[in-house]
N, C-alpha and C. Protein backbone atom coordinates (compact mmCIF):
# COMPACT_ATOMS: atom_id res chain seq x y z
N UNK A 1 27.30 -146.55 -98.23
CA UNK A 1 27.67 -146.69 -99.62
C UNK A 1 28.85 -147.64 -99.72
N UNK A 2 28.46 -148.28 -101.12
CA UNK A 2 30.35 -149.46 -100.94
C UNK A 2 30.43 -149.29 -102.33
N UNK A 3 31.75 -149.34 -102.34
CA UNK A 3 32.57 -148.90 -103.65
C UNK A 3 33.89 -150.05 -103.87
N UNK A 4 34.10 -150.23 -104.74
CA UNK A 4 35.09 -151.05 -104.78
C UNK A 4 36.24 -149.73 -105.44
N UNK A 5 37.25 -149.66 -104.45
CA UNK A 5 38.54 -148.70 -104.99
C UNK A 5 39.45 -149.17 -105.56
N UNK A 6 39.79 -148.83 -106.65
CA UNK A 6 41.40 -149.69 -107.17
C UNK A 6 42.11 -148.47 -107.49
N UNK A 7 41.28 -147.59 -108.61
CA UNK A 7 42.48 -146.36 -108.83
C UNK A 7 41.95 -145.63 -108.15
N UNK A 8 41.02 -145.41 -107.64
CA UNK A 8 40.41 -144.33 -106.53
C UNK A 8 41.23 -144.63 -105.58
N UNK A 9 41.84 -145.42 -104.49
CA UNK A 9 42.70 -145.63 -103.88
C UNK A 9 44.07 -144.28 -103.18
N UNK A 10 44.20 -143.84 -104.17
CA UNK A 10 45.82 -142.78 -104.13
C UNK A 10 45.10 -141.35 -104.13
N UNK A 11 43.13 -141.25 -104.13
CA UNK A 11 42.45 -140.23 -103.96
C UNK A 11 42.51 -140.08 -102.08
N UNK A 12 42.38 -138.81 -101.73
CA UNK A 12 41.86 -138.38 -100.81
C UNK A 12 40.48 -138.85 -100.46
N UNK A 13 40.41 -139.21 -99.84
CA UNK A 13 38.52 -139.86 -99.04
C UNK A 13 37.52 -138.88 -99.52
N UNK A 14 38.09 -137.60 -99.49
CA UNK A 14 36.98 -136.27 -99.72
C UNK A 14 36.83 -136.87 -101.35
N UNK A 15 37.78 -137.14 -102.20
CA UNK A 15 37.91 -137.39 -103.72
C UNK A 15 36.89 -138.26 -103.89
N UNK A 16 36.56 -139.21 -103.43
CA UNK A 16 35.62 -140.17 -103.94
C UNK A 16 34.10 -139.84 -104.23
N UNK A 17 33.49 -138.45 -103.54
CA UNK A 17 32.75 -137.84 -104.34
C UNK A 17 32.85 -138.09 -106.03
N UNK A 18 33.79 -137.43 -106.47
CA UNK A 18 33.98 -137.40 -107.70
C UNK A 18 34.03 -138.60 -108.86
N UNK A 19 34.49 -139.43 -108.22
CA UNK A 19 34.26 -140.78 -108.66
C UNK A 19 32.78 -141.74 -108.75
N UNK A 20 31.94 -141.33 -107.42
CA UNK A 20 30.49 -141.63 -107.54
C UNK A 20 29.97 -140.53 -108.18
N UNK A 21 30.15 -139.50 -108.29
CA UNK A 21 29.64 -138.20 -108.84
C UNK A 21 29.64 -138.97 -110.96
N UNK A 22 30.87 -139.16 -110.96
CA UNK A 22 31.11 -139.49 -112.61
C UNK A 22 30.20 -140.93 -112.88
N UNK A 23 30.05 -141.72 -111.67
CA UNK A 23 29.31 -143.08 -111.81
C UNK A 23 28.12 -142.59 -112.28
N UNK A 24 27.15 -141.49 -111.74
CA UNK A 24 26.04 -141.50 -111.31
C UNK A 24 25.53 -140.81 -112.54
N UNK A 25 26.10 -139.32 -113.21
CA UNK A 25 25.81 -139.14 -114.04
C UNK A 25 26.27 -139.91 -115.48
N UNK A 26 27.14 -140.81 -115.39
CA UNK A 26 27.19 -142.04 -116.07
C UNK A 26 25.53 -142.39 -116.95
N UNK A 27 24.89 -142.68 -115.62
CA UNK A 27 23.64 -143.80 -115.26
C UNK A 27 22.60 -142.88 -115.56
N UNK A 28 22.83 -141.76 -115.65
CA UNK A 28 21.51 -140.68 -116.09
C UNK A 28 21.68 -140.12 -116.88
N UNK A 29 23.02 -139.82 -117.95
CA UNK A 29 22.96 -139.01 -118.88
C UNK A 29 23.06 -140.03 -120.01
N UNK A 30 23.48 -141.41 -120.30
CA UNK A 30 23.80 -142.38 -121.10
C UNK A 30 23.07 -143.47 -120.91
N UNK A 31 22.69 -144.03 -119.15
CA UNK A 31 21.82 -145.44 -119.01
C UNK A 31 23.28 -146.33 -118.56
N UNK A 32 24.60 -146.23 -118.76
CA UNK A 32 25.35 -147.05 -118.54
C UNK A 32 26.04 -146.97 -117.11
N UNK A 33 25.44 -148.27 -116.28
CA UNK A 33 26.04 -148.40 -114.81
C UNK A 33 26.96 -148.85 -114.38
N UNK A 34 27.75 -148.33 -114.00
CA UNK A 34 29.35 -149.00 -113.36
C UNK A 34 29.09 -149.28 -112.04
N UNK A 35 28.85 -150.44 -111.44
CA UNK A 35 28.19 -151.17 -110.27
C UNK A 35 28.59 -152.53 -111.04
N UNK A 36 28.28 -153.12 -109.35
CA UNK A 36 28.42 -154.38 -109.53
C UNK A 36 27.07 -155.10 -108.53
N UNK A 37 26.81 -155.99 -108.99
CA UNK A 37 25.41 -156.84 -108.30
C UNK A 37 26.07 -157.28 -106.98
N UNK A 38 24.99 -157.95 -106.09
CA UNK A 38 25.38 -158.20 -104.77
C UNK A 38 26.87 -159.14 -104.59
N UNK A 39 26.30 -160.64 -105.87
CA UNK A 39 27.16 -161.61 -106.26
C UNK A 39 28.89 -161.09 -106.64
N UNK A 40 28.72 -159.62 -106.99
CA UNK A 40 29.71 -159.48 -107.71
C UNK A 40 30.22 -159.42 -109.33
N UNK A 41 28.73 -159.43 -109.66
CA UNK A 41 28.71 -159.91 -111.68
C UNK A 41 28.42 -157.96 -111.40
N UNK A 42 29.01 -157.77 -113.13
CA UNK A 42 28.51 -156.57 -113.67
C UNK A 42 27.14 -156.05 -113.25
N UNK A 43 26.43 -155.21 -112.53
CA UNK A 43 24.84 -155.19 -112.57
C UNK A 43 24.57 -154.51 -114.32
N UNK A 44 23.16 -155.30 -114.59
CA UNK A 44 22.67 -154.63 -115.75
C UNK A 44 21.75 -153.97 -115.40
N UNK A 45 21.49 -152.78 -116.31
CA UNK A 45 20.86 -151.97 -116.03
C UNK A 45 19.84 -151.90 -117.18
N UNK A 46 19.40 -152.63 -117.84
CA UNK A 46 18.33 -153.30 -118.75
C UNK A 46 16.77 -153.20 -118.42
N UNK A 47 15.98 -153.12 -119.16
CA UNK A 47 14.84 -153.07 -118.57
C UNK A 47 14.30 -152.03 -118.00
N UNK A 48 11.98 -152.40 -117.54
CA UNK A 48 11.64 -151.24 -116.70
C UNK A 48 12.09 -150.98 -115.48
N UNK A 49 12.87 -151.71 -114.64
CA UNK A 49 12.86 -151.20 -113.55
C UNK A 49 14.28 -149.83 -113.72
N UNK A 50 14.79 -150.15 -114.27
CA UNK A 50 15.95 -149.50 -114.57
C UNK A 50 15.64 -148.42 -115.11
N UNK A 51 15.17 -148.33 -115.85
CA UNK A 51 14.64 -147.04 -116.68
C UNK A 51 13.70 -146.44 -116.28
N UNK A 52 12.92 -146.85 -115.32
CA UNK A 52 12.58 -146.17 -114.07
C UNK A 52 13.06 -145.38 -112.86
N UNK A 53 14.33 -146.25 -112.59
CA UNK A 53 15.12 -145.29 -111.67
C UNK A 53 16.06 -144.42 -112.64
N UNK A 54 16.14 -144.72 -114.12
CA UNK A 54 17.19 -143.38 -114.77
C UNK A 54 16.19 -142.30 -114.53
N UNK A 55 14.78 -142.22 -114.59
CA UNK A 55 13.60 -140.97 -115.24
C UNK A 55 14.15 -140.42 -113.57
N UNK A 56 13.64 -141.36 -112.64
CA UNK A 56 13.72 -140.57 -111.27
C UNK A 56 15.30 -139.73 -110.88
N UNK A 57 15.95 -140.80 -111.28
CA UNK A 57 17.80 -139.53 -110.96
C UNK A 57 17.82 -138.69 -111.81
N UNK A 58 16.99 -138.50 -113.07
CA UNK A 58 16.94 -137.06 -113.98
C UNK A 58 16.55 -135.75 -112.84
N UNK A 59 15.64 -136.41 -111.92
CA UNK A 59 14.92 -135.14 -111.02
C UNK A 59 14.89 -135.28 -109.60
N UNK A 60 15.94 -136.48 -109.49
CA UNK A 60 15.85 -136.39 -108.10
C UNK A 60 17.60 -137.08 -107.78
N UNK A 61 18.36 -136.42 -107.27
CA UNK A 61 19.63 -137.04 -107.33
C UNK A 61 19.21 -138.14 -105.91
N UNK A 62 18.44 -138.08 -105.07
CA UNK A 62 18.88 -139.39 -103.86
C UNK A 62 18.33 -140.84 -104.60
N UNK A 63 17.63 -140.49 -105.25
CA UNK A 63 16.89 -141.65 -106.70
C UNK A 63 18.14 -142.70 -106.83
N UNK A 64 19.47 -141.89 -107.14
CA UNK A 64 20.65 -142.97 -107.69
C UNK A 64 20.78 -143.91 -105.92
N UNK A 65 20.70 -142.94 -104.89
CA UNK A 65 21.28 -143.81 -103.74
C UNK A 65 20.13 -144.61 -103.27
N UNK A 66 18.56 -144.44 -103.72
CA UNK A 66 17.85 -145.38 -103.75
C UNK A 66 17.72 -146.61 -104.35
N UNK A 67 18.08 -146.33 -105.72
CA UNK A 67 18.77 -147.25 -106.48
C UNK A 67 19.88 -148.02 -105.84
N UNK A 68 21.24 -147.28 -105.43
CA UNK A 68 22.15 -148.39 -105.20
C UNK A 68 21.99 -149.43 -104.14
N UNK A 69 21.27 -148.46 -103.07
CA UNK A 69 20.49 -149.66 -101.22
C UNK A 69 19.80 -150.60 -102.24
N UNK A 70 18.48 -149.97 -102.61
CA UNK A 70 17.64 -150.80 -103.07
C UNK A 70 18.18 -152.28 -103.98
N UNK A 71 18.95 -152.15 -104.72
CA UNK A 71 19.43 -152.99 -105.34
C UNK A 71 20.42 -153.84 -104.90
N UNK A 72 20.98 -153.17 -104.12
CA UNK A 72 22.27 -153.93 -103.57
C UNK A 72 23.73 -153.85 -103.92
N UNK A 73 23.96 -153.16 -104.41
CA UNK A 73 24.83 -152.87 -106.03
C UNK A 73 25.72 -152.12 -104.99
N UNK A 74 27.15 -152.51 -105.91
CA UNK A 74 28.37 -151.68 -105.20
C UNK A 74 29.14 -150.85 -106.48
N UNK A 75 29.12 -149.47 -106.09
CA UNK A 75 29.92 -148.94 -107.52
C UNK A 75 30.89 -149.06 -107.85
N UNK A 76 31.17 -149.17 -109.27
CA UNK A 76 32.80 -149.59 -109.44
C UNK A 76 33.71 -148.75 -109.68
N UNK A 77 33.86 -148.16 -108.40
CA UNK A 77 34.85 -147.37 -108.51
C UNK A 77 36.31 -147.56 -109.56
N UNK A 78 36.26 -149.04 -109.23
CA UNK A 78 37.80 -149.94 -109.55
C UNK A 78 37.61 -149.34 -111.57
N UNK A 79 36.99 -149.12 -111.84
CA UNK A 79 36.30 -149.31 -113.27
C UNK A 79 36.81 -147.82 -113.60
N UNK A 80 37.08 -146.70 -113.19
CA UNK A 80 37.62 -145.75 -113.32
C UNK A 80 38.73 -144.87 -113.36
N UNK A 81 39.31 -144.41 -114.59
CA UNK A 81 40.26 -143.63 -114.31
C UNK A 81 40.22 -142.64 -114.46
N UNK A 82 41.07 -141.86 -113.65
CA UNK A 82 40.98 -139.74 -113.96
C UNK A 82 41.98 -139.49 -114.11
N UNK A 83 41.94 -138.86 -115.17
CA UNK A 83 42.88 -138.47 -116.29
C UNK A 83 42.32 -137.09 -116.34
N UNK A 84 41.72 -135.85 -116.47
CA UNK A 84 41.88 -134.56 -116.64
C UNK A 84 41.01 -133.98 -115.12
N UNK A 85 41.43 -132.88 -115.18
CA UNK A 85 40.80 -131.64 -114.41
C UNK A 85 40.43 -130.28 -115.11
N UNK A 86 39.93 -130.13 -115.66
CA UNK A 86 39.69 -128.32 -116.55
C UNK A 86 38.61 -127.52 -115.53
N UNK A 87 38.81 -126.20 -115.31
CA UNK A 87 38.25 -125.23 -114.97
C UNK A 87 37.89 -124.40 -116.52
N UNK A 88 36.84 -123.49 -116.50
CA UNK A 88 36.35 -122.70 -117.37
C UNK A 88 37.25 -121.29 -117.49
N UNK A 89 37.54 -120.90 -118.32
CA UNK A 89 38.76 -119.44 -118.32
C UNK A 89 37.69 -118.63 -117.53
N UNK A 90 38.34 -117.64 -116.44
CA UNK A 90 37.78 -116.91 -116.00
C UNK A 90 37.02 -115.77 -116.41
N UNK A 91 37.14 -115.44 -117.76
CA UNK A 91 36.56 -114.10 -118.28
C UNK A 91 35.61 -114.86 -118.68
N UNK A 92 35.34 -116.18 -118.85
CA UNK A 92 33.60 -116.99 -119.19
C UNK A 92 32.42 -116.43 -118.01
N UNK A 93 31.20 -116.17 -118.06
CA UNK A 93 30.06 -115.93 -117.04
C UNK A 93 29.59 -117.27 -116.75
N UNK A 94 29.54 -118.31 -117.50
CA UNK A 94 29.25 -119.63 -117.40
C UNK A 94 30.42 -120.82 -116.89
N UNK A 95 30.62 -121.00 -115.31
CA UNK A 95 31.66 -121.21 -115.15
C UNK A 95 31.86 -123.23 -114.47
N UNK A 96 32.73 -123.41 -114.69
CA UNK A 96 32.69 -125.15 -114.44
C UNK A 96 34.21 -125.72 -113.97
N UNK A 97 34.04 -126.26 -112.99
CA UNK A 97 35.64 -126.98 -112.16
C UNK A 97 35.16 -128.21 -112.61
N UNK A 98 35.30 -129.50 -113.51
CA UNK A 98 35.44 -130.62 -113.70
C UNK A 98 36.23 -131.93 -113.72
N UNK A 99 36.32 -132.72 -113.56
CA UNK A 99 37.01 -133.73 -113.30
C UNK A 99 36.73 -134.54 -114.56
N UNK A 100 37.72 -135.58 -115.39
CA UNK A 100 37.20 -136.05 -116.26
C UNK A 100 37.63 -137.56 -116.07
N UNK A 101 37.19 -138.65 -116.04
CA UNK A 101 37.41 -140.24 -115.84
C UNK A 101 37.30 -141.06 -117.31
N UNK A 102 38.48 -141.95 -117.54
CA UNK A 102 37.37 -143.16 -118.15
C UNK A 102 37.37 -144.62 -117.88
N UNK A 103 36.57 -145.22 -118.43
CA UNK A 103 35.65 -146.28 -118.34
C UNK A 103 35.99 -147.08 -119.43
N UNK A 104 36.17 -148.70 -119.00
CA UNK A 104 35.64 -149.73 -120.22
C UNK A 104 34.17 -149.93 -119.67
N UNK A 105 33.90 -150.04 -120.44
CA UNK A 105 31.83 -150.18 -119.63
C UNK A 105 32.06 -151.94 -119.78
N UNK A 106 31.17 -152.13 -119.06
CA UNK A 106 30.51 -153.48 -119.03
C UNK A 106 29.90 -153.99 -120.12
N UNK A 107 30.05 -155.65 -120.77
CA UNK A 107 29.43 -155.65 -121.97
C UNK A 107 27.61 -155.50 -121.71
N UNK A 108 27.44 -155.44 -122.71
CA UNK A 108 25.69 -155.51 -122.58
C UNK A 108 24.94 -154.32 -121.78
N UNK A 109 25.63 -153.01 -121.68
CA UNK A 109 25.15 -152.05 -121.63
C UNK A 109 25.06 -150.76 -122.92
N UNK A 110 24.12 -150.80 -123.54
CA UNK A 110 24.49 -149.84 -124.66
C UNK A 110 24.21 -148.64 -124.17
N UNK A 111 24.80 -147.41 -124.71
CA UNK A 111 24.45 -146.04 -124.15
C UNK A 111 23.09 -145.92 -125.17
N UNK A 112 22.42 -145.09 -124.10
CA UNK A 112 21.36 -144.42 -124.98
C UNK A 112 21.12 -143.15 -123.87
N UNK A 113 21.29 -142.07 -125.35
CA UNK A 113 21.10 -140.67 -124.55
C UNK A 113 19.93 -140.41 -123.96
N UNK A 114 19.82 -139.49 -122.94
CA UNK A 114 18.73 -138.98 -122.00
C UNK A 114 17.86 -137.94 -122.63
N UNK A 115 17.95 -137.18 -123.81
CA UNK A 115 17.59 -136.76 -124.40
C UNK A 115 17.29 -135.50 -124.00
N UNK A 116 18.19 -134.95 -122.79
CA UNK A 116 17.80 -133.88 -122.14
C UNK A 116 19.24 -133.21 -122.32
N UNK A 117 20.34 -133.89 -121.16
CA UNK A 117 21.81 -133.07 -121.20
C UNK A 117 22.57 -134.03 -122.61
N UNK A 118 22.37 -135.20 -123.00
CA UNK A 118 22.79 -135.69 -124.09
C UNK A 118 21.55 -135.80 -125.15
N UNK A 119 21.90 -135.72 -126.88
CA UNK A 119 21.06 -135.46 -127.13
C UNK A 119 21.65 -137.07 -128.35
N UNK A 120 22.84 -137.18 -128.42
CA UNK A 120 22.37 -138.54 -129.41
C UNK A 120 24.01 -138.96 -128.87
N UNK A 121 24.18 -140.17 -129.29
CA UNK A 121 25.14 -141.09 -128.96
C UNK A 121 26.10 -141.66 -130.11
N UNK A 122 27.08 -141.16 -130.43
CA UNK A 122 27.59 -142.25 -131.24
C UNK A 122 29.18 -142.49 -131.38
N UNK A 123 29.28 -143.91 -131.28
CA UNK A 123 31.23 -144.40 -131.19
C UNK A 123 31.85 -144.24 -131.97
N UNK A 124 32.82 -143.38 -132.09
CA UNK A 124 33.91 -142.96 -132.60
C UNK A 124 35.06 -143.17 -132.29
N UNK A 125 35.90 -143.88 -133.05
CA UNK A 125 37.45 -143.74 -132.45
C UNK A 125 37.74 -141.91 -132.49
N UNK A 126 38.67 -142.09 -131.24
CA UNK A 126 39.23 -140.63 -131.25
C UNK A 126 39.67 -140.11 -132.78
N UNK A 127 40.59 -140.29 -133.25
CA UNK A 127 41.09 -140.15 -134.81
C UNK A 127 39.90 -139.37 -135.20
N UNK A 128 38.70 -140.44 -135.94
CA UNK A 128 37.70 -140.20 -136.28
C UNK A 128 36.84 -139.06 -135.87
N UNK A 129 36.66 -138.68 -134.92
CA UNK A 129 35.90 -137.57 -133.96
C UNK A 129 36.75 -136.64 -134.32
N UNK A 130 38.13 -136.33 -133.88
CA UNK A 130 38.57 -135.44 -134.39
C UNK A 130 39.15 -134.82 -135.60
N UNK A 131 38.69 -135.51 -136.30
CA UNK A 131 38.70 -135.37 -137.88
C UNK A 131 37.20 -134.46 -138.28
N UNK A 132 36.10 -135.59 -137.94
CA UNK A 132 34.71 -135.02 -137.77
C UNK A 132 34.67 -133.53 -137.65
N UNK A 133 35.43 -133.42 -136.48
CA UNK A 133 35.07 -132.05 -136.01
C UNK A 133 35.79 -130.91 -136.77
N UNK A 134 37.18 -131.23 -137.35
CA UNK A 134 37.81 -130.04 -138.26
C UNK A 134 37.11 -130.02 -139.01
N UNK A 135 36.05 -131.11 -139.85
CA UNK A 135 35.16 -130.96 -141.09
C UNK A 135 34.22 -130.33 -140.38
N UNK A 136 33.65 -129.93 -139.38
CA UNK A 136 32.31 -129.40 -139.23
C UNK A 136 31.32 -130.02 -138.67
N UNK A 137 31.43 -131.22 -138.94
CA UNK A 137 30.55 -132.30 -138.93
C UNK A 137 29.31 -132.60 -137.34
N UNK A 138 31.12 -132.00 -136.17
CA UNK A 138 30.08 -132.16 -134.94
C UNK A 138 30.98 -131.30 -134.35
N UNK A 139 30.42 -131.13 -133.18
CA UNK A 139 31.10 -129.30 -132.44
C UNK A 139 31.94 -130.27 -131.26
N UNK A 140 32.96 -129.62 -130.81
CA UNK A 140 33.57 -130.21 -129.88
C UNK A 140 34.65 -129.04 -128.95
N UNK A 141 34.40 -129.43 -127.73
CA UNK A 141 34.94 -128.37 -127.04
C UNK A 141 36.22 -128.46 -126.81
N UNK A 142 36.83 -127.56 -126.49
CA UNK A 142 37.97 -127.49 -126.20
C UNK A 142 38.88 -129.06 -124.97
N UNK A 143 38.11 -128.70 -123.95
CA UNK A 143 38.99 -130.12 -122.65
C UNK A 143 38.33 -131.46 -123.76
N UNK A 144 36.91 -131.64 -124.09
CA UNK A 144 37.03 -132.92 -125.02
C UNK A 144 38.35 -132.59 -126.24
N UNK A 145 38.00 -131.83 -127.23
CA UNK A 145 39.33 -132.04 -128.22
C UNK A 145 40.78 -132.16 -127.30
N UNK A 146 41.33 -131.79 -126.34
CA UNK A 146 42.29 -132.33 -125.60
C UNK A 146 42.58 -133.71 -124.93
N UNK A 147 41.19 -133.89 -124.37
CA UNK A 147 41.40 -135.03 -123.95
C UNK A 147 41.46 -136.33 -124.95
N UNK A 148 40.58 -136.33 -126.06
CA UNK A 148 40.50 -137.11 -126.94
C UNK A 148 41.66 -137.43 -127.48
N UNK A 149 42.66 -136.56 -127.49
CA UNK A 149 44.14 -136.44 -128.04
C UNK A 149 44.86 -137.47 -127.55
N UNK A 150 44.55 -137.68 -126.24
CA UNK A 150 44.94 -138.71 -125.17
C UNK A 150 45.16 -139.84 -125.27
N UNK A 151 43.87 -140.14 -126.16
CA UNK A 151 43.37 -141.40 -126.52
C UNK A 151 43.88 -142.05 -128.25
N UNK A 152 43.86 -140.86 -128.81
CA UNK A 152 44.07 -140.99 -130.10
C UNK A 152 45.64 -142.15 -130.22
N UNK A 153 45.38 -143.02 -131.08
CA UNK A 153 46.27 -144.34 -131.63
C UNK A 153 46.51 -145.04 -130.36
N UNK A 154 45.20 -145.19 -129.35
CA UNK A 154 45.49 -146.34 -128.64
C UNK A 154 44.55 -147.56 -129.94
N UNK A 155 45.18 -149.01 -129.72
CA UNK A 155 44.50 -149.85 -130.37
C UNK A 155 43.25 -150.41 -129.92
N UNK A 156 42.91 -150.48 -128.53
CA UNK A 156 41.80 -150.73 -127.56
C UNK A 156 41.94 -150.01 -126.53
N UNK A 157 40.05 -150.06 -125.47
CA UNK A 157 40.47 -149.19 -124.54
C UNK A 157 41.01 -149.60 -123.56
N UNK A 158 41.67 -150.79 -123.45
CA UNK A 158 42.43 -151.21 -122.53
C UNK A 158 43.84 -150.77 -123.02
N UNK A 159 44.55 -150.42 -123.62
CA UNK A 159 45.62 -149.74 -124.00
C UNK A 159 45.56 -148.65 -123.72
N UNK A 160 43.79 -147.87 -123.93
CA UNK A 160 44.16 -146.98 -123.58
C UNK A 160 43.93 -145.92 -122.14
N UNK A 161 43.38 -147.14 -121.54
CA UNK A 161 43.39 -146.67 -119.91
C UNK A 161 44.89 -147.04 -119.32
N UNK A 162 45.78 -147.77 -120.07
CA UNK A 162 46.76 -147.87 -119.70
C UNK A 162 47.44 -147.05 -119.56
N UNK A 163 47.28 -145.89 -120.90
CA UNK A 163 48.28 -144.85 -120.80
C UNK A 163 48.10 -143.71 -119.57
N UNK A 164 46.87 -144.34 -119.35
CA UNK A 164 46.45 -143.06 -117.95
C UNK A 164 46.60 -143.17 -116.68
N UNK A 165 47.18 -144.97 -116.60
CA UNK A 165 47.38 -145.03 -115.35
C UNK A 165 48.13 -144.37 -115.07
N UNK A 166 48.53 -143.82 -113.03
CA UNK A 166 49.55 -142.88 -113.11
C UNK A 166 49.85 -141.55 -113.42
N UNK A 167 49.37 -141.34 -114.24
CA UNK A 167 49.27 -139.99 -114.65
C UNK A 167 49.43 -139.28 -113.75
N UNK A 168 50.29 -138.08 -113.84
CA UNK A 168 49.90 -136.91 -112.88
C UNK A 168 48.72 -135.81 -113.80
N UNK A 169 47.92 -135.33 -113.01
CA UNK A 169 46.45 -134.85 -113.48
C UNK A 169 46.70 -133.43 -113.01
N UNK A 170 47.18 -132.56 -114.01
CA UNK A 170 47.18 -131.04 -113.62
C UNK A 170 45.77 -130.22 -113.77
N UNK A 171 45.40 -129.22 -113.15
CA UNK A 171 44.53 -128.50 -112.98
C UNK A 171 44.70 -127.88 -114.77
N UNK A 172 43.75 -127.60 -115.30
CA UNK A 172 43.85 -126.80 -117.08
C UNK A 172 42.78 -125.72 -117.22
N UNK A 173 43.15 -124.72 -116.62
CA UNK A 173 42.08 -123.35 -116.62
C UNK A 173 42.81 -122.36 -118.23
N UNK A 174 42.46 -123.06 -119.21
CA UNK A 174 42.60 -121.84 -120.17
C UNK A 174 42.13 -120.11 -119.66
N UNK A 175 43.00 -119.50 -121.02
CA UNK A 175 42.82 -118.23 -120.66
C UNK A 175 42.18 -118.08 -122.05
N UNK A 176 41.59 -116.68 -122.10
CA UNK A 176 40.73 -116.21 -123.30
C UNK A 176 41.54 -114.77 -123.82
N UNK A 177 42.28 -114.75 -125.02
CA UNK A 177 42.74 -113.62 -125.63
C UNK A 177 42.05 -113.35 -126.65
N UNK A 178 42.09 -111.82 -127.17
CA UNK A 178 41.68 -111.91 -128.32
C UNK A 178 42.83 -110.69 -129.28
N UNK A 179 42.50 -111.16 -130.54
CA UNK A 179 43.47 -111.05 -131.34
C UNK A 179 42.84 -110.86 -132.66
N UNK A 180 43.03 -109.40 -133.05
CA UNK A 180 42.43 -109.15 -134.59
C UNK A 180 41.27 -109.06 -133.99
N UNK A 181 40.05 -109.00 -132.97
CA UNK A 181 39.02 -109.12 -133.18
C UNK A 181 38.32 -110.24 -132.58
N UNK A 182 39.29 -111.60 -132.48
CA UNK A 182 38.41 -112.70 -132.64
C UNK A 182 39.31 -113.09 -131.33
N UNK A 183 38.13 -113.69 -130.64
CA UNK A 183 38.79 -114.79 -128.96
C UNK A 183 39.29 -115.66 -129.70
N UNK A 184 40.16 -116.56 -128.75
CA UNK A 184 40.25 -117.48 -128.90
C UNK A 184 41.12 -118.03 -127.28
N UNK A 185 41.13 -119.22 -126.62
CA UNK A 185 41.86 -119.79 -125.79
C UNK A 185 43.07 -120.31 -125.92
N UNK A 186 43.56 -119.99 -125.06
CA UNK A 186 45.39 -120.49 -124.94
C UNK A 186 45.29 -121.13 -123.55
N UNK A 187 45.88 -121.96 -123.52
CA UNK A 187 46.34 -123.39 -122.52
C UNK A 187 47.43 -123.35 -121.56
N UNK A 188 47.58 -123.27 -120.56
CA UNK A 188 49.05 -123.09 -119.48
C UNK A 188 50.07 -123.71 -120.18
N UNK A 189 51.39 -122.79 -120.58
CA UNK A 189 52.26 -123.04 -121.34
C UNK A 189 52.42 -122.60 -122.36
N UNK A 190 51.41 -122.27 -123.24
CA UNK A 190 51.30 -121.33 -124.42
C UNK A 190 52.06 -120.25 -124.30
N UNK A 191 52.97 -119.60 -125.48
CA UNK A 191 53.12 -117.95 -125.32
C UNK A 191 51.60 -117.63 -124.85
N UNK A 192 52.08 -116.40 -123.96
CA UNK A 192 51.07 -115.58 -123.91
C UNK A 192 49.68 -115.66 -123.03
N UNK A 193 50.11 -116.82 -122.07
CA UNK A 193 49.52 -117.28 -120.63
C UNK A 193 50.10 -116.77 -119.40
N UNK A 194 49.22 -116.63 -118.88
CA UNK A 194 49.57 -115.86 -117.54
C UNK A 194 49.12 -116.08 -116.44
């Protein structure tokens, strides 16, 4: 496998899982590939052949590493930043350790959902999304409404991967209280975390 590292770099070797891990479902849940062609240009991921190997990494994860030999393609690692970690509160039965990255994508890749784990696609400035969502409009979880926060009044996303360079990236396992009746989550640091 070849990767080009830039902020992956200050990861542990074991870490770079996570970084092809975020590439890959990138490329199967949206269509958008962070690789680069043999030459070194953006690879596009346009077309049948492409959308042939997204159907096959829906059901077969070695599909993506057939894809990357086959093609020639080096992932761009360099293209990534990680900026969160959230675990699921432990009193959840449905449980998840995640890593969260972002991306300027390459021009001339549009997302289009998989229609399976994503079900529609659409760009929002942060602001906007989280406005959306106090109206109702679209559901949003808790580590997205945080992370989005992140982002909110950068002017581009190059401003706003800036703010992430560096970062120190704490582990964020909310807890689940309830109160009157009704759950709700509290965040490390909150009264009333433990």
């Amino acid at each position: 496998m070849v990767c080009r590292a830039r902020r992956a770099r200050a990861a542990p070797p074991t870490a770079l899982g996570y970084w092809v891990g975020a590439i890959r479902e990138a490329f199967e849940e949206v269509g958008v590939l962070l690789a680069y062609e043999p030459g070194g240009r953006p690879a596009r991921a346009d077309g049948p052949r492409f959308a042939d190997y997204r159907r096959a990494c829906q059901g077969d994860h070695r599909a993506f590493w057939k894809m990357v030999r086959g093609e020639g393609l080096t992932l761009a690692t360099d293209r990534l930043t990680y900026f969160a970690h959230w675990i699921t509160p432990e009193e959840r039965p449905l449980r998840f350790d995640t890593r969260f990255f972002a991306a300027e994508m390459f021009p001339g890749q549009p997302a289009v959902a998989d229609e399976r784990e994503i079900v529609a696609v659409q760009w929002l400035a942060p602001a906007a999304a989280l406005e959306a969502c106090r109206r109702g409009e679209i559901s949003l979880r808790l580590p997205t409404l945080t992370n989005l926060a992140l982002f909110d009044g950068a002017a581009s996303s190059a401003e706003a991967l800036r703010r992430l360079e560096g970062r120190i990236v704490p582990m964020v396992r909310p807890r689940l209280i309830t109160e009157r009746g009704t759950q709700r989550a509290i965040l490390p640091g909150e009264p009333g975390y433990y």
